[in-house]
Protein backbone atom coordinates (compact mmCIF):
# COMPACT_ATOMS: atom_id res chain seq x y z
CA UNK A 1 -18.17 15.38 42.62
CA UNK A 2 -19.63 14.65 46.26
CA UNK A 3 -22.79 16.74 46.26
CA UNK A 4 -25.69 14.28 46.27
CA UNK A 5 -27.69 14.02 49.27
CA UNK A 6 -29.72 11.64 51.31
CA UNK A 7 -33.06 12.41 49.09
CA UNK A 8 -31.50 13.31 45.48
CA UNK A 9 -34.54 13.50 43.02
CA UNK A 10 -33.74 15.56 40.35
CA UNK A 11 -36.89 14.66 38.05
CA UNK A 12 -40.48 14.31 39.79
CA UNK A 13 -42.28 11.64 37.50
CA UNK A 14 -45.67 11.99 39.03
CA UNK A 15 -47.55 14.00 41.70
CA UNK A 16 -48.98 13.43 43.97
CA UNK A 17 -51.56 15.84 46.20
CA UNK A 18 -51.10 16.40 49.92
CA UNK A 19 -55.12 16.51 50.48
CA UNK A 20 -55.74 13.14 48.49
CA UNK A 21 -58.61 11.19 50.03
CA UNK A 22 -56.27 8.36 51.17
CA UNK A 23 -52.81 8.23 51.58
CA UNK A 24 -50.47 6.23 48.85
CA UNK A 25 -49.06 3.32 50.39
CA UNK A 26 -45.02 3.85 50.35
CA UNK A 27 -43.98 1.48 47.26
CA UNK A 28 -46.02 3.68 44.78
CA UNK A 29 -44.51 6.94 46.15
CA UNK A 30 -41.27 5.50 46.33
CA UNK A 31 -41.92 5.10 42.30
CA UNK A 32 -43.27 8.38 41.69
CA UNK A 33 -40.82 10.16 43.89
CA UNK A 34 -38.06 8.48 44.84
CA UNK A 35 -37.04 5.88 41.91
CA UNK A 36 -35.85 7.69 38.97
CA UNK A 37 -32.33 9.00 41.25
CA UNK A 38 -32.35 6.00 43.73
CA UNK A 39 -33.37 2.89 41.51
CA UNK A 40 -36.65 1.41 41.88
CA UNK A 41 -35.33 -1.70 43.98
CA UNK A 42 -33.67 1.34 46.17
CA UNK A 43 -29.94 0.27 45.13
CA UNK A 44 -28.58 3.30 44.21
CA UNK A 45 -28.37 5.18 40.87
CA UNK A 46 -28.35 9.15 40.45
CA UNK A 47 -28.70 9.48 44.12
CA UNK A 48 -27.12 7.30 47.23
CA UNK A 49 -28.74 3.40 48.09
CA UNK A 50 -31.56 4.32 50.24
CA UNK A 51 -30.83 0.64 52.62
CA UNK A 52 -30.13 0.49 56.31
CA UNK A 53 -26.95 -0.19 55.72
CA UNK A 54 -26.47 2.95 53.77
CA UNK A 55 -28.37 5.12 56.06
CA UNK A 56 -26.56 4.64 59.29
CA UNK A 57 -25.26 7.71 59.93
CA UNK A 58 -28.34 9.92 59.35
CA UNK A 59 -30.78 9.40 62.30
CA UNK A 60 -34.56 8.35 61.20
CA UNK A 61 -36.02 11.01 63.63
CA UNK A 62 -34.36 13.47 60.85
CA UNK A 63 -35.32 12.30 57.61
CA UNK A 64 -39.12 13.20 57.28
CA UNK A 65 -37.77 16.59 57.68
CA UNK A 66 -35.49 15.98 54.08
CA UNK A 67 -38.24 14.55 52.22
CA UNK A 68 -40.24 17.18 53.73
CA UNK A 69 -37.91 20.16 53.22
CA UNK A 70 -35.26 18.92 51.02
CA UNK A 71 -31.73 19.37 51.79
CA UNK A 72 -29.34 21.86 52.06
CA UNK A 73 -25.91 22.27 49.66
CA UNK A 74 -27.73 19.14 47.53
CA UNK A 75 -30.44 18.89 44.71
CA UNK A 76 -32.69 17.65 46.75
CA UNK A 77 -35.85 19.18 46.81
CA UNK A 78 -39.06 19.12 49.53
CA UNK A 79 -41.96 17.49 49.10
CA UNK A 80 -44.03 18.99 51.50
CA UNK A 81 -46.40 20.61 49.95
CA UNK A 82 -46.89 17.45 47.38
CA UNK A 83 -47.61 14.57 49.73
CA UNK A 84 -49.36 14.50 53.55
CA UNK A 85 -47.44 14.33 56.50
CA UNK A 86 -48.28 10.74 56.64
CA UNK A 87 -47.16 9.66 53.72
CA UNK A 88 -44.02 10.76 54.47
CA UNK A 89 -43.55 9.23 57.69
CA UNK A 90 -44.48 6.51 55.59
CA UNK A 91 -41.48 6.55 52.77
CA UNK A 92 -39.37 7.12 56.25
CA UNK A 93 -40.29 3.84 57.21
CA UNK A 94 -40.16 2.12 53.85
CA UNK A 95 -36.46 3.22 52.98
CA UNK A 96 -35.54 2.08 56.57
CA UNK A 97 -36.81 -1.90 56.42
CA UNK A 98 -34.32 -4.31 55.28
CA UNK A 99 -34.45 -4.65 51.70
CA UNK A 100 -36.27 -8.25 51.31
CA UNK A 101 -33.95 -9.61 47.78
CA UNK A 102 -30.59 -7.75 48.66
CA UNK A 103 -28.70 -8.70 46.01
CA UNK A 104 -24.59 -9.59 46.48
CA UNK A 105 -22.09 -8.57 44.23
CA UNK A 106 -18.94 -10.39 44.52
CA UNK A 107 -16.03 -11.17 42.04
CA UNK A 108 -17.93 -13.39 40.03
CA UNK A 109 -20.98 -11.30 39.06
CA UNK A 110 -17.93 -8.46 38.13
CA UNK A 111 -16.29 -10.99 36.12
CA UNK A 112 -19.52 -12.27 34.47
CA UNK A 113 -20.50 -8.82 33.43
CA UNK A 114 -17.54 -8.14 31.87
CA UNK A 115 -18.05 -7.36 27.93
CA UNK A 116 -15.72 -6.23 25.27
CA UNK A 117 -16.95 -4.29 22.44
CA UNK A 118 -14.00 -3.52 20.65
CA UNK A 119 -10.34 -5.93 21.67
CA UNK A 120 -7.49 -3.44 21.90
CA UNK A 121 -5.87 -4.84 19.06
CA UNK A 122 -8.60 -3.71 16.77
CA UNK A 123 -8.31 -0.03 18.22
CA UNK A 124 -6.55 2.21 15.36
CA UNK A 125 -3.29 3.49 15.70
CA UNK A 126 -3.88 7.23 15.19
CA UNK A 127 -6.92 9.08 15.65
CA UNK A 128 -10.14 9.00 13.08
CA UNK A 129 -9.84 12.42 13.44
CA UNK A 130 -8.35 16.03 13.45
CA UNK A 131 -8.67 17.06 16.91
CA UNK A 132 -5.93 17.61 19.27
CA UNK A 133 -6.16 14.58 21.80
CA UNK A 134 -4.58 16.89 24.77
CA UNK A 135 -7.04 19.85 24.06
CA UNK A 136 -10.45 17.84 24.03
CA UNK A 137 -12.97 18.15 26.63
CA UNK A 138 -15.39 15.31 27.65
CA UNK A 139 -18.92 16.81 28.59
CA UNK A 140 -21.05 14.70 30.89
CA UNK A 141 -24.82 15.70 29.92
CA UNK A 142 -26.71 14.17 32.74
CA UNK A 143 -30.42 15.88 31.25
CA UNK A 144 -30.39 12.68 28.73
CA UNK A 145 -27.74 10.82 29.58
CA UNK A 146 -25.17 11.68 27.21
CA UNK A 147 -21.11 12.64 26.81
CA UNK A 148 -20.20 14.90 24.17
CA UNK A 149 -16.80 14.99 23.12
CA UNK A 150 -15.90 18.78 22.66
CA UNK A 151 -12.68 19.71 20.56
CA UNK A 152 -11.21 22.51 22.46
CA UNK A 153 -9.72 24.75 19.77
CA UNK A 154 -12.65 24.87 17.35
CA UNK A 155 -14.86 24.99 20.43
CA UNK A 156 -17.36 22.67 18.70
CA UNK A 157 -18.56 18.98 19.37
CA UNK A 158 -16.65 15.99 17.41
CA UNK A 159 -18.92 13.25 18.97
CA UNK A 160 -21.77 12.69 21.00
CA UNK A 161 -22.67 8.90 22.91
CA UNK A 162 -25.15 7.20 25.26
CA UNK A 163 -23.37 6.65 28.60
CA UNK A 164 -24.68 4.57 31.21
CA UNK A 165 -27.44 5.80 33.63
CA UNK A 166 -26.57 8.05 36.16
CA UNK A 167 -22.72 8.85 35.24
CA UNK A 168 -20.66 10.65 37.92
CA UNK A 169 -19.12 13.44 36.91
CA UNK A 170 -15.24 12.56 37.26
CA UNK A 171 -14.30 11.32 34.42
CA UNK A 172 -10.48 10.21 34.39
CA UNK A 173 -8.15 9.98 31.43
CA UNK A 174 -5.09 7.43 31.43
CA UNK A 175 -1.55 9.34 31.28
CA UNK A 176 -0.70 9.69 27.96
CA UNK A 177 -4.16 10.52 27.47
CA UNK A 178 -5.78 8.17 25.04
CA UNK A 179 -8.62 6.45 27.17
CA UNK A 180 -11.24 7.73 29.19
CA UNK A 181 -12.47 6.24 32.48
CA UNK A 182 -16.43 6.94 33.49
CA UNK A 183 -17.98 5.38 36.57
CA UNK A 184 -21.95 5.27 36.76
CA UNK A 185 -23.64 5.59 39.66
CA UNK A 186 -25.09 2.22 39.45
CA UNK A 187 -21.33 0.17 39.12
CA UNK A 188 -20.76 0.38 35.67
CA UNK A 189 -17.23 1.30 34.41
CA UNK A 190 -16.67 2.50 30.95
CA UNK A 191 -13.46 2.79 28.96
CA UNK A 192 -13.73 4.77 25.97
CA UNK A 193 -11.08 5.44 23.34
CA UNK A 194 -10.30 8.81 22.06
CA UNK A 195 -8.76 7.94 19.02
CA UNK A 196 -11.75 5.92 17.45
CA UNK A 197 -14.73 7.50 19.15
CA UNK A 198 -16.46 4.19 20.85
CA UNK A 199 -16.28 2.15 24.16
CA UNK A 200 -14.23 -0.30 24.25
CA UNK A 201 -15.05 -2.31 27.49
CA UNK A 202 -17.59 -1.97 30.46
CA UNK A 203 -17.72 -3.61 34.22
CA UNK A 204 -19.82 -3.72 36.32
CA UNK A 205 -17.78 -3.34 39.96
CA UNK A 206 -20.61 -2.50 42.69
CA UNK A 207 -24.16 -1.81 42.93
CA UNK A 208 -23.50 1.71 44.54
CA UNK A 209 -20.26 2.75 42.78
CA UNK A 210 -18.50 6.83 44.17
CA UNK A 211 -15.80 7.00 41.74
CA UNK A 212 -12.63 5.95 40.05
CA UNK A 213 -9.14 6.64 39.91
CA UNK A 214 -6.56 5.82 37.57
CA UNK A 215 -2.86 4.96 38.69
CA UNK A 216 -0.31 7.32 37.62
CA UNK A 217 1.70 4.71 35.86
CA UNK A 218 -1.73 3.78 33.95
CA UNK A 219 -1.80 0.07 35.01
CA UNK A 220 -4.84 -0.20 36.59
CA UNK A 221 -8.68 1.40 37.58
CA UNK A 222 -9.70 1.53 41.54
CA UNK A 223 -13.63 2.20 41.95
CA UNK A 224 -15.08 2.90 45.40
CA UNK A 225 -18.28 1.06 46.57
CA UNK A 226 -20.41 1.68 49.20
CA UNK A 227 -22.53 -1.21 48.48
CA UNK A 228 -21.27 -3.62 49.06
CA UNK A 229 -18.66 -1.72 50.70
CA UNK A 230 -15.26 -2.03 49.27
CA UNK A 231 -12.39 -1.32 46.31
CA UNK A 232 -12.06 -2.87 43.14
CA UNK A 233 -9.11 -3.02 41.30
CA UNK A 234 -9.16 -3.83 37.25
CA UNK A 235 -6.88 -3.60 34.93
CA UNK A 236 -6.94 -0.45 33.24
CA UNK A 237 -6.08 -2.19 29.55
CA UNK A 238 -9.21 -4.30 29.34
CA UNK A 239 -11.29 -4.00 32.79
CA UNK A 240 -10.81 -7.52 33.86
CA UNK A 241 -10.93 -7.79 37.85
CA UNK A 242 -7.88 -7.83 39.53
CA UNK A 243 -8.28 -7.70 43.25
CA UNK A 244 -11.05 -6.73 45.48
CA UNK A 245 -10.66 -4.87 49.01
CA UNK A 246 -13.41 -4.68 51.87
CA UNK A 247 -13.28 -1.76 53.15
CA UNK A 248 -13.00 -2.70 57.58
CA UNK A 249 -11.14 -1.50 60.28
CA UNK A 250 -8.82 -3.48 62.63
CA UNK A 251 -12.05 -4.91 64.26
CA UNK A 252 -13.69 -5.98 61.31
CA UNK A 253 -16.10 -2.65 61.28
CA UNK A 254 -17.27 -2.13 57.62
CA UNK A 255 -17.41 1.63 56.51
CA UNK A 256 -18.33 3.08 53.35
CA UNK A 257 -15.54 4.71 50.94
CA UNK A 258 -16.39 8.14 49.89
CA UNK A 259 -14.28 8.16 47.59
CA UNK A 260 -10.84 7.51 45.61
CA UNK A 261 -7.82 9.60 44.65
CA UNK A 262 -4.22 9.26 42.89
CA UNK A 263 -1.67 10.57 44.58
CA UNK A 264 0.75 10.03 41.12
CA UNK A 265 3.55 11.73 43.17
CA UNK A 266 2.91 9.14 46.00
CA UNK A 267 2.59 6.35 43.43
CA UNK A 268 -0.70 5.09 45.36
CA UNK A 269 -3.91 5.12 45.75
CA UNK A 270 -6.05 8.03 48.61
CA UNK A 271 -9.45 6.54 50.08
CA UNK A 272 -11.74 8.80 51.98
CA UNK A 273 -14.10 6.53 54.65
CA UNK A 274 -17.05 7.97 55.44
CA UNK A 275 -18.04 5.90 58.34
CA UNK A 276 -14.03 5.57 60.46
CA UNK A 277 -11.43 8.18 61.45
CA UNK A 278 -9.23 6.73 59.03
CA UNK A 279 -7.71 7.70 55.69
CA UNK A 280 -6.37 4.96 53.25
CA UNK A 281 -3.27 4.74 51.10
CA UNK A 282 -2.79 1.75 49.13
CA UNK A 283 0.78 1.84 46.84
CA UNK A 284 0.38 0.46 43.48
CA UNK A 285 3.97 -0.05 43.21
CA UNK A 286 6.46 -2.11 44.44
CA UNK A 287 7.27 0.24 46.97
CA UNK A 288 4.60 -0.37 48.89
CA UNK A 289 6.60 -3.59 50.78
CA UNK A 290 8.54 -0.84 52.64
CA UNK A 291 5.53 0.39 54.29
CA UNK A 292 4.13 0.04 57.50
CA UNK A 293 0.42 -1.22 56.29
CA UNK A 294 -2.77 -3.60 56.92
CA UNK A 295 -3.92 -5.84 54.71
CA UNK A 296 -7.34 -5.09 53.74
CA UNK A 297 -8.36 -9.05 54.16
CA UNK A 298 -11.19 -10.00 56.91
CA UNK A 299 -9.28 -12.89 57.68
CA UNK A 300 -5.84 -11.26 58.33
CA UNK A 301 -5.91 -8.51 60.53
CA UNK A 302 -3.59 -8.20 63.06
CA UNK A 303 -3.86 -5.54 66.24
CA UNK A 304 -1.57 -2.47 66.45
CA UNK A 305 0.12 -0.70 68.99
CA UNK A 306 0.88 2.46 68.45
CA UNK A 307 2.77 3.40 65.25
CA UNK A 308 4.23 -0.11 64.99
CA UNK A 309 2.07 -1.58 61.94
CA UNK A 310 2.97 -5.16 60.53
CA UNK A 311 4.01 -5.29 56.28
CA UNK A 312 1.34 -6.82 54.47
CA UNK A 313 2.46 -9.28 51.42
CA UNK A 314 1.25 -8.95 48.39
CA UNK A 315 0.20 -6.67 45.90
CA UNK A 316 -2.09 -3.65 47.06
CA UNK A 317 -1.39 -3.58 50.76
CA UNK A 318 -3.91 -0.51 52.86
CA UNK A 319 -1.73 1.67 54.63
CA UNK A 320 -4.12 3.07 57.29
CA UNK A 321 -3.47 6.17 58.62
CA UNK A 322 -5.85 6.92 61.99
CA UNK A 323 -7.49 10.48 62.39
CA UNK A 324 -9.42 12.13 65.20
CA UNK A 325 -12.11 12.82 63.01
CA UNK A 326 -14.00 10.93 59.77
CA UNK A 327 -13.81 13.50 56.82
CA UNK A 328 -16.27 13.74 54.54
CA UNK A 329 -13.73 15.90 52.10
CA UNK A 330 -10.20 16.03 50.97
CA UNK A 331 -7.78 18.44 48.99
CA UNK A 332 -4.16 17.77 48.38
CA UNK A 333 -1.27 19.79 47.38
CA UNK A 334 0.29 19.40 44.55
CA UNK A 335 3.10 17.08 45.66
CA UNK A 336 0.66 15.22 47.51
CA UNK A 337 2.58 15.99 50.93
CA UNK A 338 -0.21 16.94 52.55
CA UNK A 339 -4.04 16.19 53.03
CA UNK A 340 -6.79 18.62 53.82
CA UNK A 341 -9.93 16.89 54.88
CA UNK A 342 -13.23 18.26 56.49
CA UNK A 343 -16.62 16.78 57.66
CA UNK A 344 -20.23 18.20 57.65
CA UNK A 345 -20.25 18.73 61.05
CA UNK A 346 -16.76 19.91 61.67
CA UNK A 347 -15.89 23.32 62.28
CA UNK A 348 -12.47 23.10 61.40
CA UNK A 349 -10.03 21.06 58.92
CA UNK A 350 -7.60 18.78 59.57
CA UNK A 351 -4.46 19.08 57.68
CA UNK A 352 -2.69 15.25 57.69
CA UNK A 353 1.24 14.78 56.69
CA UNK A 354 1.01 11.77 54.38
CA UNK A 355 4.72 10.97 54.57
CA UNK A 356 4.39 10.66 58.69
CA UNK A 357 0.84 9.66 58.75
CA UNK A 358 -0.33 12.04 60.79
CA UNK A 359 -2.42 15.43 61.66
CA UNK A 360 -0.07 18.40 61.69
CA UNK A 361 -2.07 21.54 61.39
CA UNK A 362 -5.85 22.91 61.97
CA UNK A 363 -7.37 25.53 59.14
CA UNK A 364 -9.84 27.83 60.25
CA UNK A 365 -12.77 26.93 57.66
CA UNK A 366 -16.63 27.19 58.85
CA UNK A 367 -19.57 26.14 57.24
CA UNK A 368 -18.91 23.39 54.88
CA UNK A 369 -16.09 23.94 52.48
CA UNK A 370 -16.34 22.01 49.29
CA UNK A 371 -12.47 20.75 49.58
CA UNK A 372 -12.33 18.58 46.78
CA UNK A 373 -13.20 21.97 44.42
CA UNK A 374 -10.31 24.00 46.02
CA UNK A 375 -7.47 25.29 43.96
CA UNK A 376 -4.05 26.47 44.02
CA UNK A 377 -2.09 29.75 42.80
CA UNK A 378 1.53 31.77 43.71
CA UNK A 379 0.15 34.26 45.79
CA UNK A 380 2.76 36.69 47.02
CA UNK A 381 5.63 35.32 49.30
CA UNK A 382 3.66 31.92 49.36
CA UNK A 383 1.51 29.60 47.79
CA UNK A 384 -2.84 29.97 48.74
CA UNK A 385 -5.53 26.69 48.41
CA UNK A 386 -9.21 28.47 48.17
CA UNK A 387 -12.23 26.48 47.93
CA UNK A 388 -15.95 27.41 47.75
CA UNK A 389 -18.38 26.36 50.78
CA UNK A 390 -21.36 24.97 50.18
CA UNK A 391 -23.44 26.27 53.81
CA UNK A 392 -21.79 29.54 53.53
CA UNK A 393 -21.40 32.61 51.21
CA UNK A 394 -17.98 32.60 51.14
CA UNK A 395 -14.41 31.99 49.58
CA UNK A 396 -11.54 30.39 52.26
CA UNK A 397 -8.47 31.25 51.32
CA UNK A 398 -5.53 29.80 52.76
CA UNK A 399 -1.71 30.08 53.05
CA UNK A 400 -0.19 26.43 52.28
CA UNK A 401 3.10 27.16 54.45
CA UNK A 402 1.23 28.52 57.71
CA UNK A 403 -2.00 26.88 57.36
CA UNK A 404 -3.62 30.01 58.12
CA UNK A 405 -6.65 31.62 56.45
CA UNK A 406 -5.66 34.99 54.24
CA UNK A 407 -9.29 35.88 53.80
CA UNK A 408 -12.67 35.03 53.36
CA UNK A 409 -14.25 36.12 50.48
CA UNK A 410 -17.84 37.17 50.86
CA UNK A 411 -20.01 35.99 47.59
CA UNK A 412 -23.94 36.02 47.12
CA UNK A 413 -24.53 32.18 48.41
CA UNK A 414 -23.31 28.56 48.94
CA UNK A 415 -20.70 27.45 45.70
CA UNK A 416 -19.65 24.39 44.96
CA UNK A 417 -17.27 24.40 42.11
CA UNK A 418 -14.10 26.47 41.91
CA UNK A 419 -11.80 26.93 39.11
CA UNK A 420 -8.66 28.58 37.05
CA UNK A 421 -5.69 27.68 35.59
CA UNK A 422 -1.92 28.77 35.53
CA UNK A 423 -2.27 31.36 32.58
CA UNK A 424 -5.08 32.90 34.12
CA UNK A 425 -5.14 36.34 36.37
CA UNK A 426 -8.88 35.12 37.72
CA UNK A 427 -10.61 32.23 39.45
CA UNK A 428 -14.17 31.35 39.07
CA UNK A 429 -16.35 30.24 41.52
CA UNK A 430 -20.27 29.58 41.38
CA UNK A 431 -23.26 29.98 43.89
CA UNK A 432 -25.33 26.75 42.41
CA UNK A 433 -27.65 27.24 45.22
CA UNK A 434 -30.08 29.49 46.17
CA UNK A 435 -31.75 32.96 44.48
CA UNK A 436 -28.66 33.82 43.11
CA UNK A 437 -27.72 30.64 41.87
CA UNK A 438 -27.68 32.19 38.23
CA UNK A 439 -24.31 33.84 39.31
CA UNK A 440 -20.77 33.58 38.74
CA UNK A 441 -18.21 35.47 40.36
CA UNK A 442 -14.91 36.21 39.09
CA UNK A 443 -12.20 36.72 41.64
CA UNK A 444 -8.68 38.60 40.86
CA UNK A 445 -5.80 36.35 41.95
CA UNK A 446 -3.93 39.17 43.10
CA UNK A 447 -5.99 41.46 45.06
CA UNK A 448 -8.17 38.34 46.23
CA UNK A 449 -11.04 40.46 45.71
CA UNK A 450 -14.30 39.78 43.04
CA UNK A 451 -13.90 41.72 39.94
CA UNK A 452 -17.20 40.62 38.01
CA UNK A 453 -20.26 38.82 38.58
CA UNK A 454 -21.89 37.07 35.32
CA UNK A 455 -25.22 35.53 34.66
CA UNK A 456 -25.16 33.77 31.87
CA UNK A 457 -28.70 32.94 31.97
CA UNK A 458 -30.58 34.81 34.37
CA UNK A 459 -32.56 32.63 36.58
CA UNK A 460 -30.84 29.38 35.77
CA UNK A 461 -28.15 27.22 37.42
CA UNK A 462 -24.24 28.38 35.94
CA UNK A 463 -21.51 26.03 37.45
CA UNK A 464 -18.59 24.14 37.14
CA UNK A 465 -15.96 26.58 34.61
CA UNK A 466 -13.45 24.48 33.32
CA UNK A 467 -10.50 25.82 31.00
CA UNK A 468 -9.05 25.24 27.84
CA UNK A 469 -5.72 23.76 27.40
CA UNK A 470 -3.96 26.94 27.43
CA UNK A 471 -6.03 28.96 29.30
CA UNK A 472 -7.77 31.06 26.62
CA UNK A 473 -11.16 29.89 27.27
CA UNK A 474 -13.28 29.18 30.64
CA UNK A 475 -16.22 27.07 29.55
CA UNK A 476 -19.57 27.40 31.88
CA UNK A 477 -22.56 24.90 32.12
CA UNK A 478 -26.20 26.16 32.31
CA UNK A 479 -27.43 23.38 34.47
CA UNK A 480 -30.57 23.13 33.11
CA UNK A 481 -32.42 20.71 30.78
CA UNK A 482 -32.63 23.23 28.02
CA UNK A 483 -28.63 24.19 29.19
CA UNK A 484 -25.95 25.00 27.54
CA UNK A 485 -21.99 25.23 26.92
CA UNK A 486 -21.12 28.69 27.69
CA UNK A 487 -17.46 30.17 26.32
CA UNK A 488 -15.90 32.90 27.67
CA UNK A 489 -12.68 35.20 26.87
CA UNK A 490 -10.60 34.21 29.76
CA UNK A 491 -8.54 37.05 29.82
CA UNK A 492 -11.40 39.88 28.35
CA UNK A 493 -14.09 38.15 30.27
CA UNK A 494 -16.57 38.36 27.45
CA UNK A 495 -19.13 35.56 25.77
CA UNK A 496 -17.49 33.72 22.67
CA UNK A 497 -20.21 31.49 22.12
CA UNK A 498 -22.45 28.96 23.22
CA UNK A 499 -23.36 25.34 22.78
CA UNK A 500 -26.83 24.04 23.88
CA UNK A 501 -26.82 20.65 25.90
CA UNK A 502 -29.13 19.15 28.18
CA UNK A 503 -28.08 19.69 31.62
CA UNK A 504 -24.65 19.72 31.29
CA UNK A 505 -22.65 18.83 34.74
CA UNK A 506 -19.19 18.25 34.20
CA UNK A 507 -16.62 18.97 31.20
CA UNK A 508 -13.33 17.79 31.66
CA UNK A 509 -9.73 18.46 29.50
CA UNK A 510 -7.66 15.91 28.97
CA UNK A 511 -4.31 18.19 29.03
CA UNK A 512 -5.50 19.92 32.24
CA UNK A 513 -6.43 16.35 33.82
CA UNK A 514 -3.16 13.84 33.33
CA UNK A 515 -0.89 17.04 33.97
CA UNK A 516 -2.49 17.65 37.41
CA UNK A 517 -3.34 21.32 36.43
CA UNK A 518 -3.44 23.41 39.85
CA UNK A 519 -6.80 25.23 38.51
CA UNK A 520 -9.02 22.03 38.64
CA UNK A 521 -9.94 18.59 39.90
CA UNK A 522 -7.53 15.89 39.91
C-alpha cells in the first residue's frame, strides 16, 4: 500500500500552541509531533525515515509548507495552526541534519535478530480449527496494532494477535496457503501459521522496511529497504538470511526500492526504484542464467552498451531494465507481460514489455493514478485495467490491447483503493480523502457507469473492499479508531453485518491472494 507521505502522523500525542511565549526547540516537537509515525530516533516506523538520505528528492524549500499544510493523497495532516511559523522552520531543519548515531544494519544484526518461537517441526499437521484455510481473511488493525484472523463463511473472527508496530498492509500468503508473511514498517518480518494460530519466526531485515514478496514456488521472502537501501532475501521456511542486494546503478548510485512484486508467471522477482529510471527483475529460478542481467554487487559491475548486458553467476542475478522515467507506481497484467508504471509528477504512464525490456506504449492517465489498486475485467471485445487516482476525482479506464483510455469515470474525490472479483457485476472504489471521504461508489462493469454510492458511516473514512472467496461478500473498513468490518451483499448491495475494529486498514483472502484474483492486489 504506497500512500504514506513525507509527514505521516496519524496520532498527535501533545499540542502544542502557535502563540506560546517561546518557541519549542525541535527535539521536543519532533516527540510530540513527529515520533509516534516516524520513530523517535527518526528511523522510520508508521511513516517514511525522516534522514537526508531519505529526503533527497523532496526539496527543503518545500517542506515547511507539509508540516504546515499537510499533504495531499496522504494522512498527513497540517500543523499550522498548532505550532508558530518558527518552529516549523525549525523541525525543517532538524529532520534535515545528519542523524548523529546512524545506526547500520548489515547481515549480521539480521542474523542476530533472528528468533524462532515455534520450529516447523512442532507446527501441527492439520488445522486447530474449523475454518476453511482458502476462505480466511487476515485483518490488519493498525488503531492498536492488531491482526484479526476473520473466517470468511461465518463472517466472524477465529483469532486476534499483537503484530509488530507499524505493520504494512500487504500481507502475503505462501502458495498453498498455509503461512502468512507481514512486514512492519520498522524491518520486522513475521511468519505466522494458519493452521495453529501463532508466529512462528520473526527478522528483522532493515530499519525502513516497504514490503515483501513471496516467490511463486514458495522458497523464499524478498523485503525492500530503503534504509539502508537494498533487498533481502530469506528463506521463506524459517526466515534465516539468504542473500542481500544493494540496491545501485551501473555507477554505483544508491536508490531507494519502493517496492517488491512476484511476477509467479515470470518466476522472478519486480522492484520499483524510486530514485533511477530503472525497473528490476531478479529470477528466482534457474532460469535466470539465460538472461541478460547485472549483478547487484558494488564490487562487480561492469558497463553496458546498448542492449548487450553481461550474465551474472550465481543465484539471484538483477536484470535491469532502463526507463525514461523513475515510477513511483506499477500494475501488471495478469500474465505479467506487461508493466504499467507512473510517477507523481508524470502526466502520463509508461507501459514496459517485460519479455523485451522495454517501453512500448503511453496511457493517457492525469493526476496521480493509484496503479498498484487497479483491476482487471472482460469488458466487451477486450480486456479493461481501471484504477482510482488519488489527485483527481476520477476512474481511468483502459483497454489492455490498445492502451487507450475507454473512459474516465467522474466520482466525488481522490480514491485510493479499487476492488471486485470475477463473480461480481460491480467494482468498488473509495474517495478516502476529502469531504466525501465517507463514500463508496459502486461502478457497473458493463455500462462503466456508478450505480450506487454508500456511506457506511457518514462522516468517517470507508476504504479498501475486499471479497470473499466466492464473491458473495465485499467487506468494507471504517477507518477509524472506533471502525469497523462492514459486510455487504455483493450481488443485492445491502449491509449483512458488521464487526467493530480499531482502524482497520487492510483485510486480505487467502484464496483471492495465491490465485492472483484479477479483482485485487497481488
Amino acid at each position: 500500500m504506497k500512500r504514506a507521505g513525507l509527514f505521516l502522523t496519524l496520532l498527535l500525542l501533545v499540542s502544542a500552541s502557535s502563540d506560546a511565549a517561546d518557541p519549542l526547540p525541535a527535539p521536543e516537537l519532533y516527540r510530540h509531533f513527529c515520533a509516534q509515525c516516524h520513530h523517535p530516533d527518526r528511523l522510520g516506523a508508521m511513516g517514511p525515515a525522516l534522514l537526508p538520505e531519505n529526503l533527497e528528492r523532496f526539496p527543503k524549500k518545500e517542506a515547511a509548507g507539509v508540516i504546515a499544510k499537510g499533504r495531499p493523497a496522504t494522512q498527513m495532516p497540517g500543523f499550522g495552526e498548532k505550532i508558530s511559523p518558527e518552529e516549523i522552520q525549525s523541525l525543517v531543519d532538524f529532520v534535515y541534519a545528519p542523524h548523529a548515531n546512524l545506526p547500520v544494519w548489515d547481515a549480521a544484526a539480521i542474523r542476530e535478530s533472528r528468533v524462532i518461537h515455534h520450529a516447523h517441526e512442532t507446527l501441527p499437521v492439520k488445522p486447530v480449527h474449523s475454518a476453511d484455510i482458502m476462505n480466511l481473511f487476515m485483518v490488519v488493525e493498525l488503531g492498536d496494532h492488531h491482526v484479526t484472523v476473520l473466517d470468511g463463511d461465518r463472517l466472524e473472527p477465529i483469532h486476534r494477535f499483537p503484530s509488530r508496530f507499524a505493520l504494512h498492509g500487504g500481507i502475503k500468503y505462501s502458495p498453498d496457503g498455509r503461512f502468512a508473511y507481514m512486514a512492519s514498517r520498522d524491518g520486522w518480518i513475521s511468519r505466522f501459521d494458519l493452521f495453529s494460530l501463532q508466529v512462528t519466526a520473526e527478522i528483522r531485515v532493515g530499519i525502513n522496511t516497504r514490503n515483501v514478496a513471496i516467490s511463486g514456488d514458495g522458497r523464499f521472502v524478498m523485503a525492500a529497504n530503503t534504509l539502508p537501501r537494498n533487498l533481502v532475501i530469506l528463506d521463506a521456511a524459517d526466515l534465516s538470511l539468504v542473500k542481500e542486494i544493494p540496491v545501485v546503478n551501473d555507477k554505483g548510485v544508491s536508490a531507494r526500492p519502493s517496492a517488491v512484486y512476484t511476477a509467479a508467471p515470470r518466476d522472478s522477482f519486480i522492484v520499483a526504484l524510486k530514485d533511477l529510471p530503472e525497473v528490476w527483475e531478479i529470477p528466482y529460478n534457474d532460469k535466470a542464467k539465460a538472461l541478460p542481467i547485472y549483478t547487484a554487487t558494488v564490487h562487480d559491475f561492469q558497463p553496458s552498451s546498448g542492449e548487450a548486458l553481461p550474465v551474472a553467476k550465481g543465484p539471484f542475478p538483477v536484470r535491469r531494465i532502463q526507463l525514461e522515467a523513475n515510477l513511483d507506481d506499477f500494475f501488471f497484467d495478469q500474465e505479467y507481460h506487461h508493466l504499467i508504471g507512473a510517477s507523481r509528477t508524470g502526466a502520463s504512464g509508461q507501459v514496459v514489455n517485460l519479455n523485451v525490456g522495454r517501453k512500448i506504449a503511453e496511457i493517457d492517465i492525469a493526476g496521480m493514478p493509484h496503479l498498484a489498486s487497479g483491476i482487471i475485467w472482460p469488458y466487451k471485445e477486450t480486456q479493461v485495467m481501471a484504477t482510482p487516482n488519488i489527485k483527481e476525482g476520477e476512474v481511468t479506464v483502459v483497454d489492455l490491447k490498445t492502451w487507450k483510455t475507454i473512459k474516465r469515470i467522474a466520482t466525488l474525490g481522490p480514491g485510493f483503493f479499487m476492488r471486485s472479483h470475477e463473480n461480481s457485476p460491480y467494482a468498488w472504489v473509495d474517495v478516502f480523502t476529502g469531504p466525501n471521504k465517507d463514500a463508496v461508489h459502486v461502478i457497473d462493469k458493463e455500462s462503466l457507469e456508478i450505480v450506487k454510492t454508500l456511506r457506511p458511516a457518514p462522516g468517517k473514512t470507508s476504504a479498501h473492499v475486499e471479497f470473499t472467496r466466492d464473491g458473495r461478500y465485499a467487506l468494507l473498513s471504517i477507518w477509524e479508531m472506533d471502525g469497523a468490518l462492514v459486510v455487504y451483499d455483493a450481488k443485492s448491495l445491502e449491509e449483512v453485518k458488521r464487526l467493530p475494529m480499531k482502524k482497520p486498514s487492510g483485510k486480505y483472502n487467502v484464496s483471492n491472494k495465491i490465485n492472483r484474483s484479477s479483482g485485487t492486489s497481488h
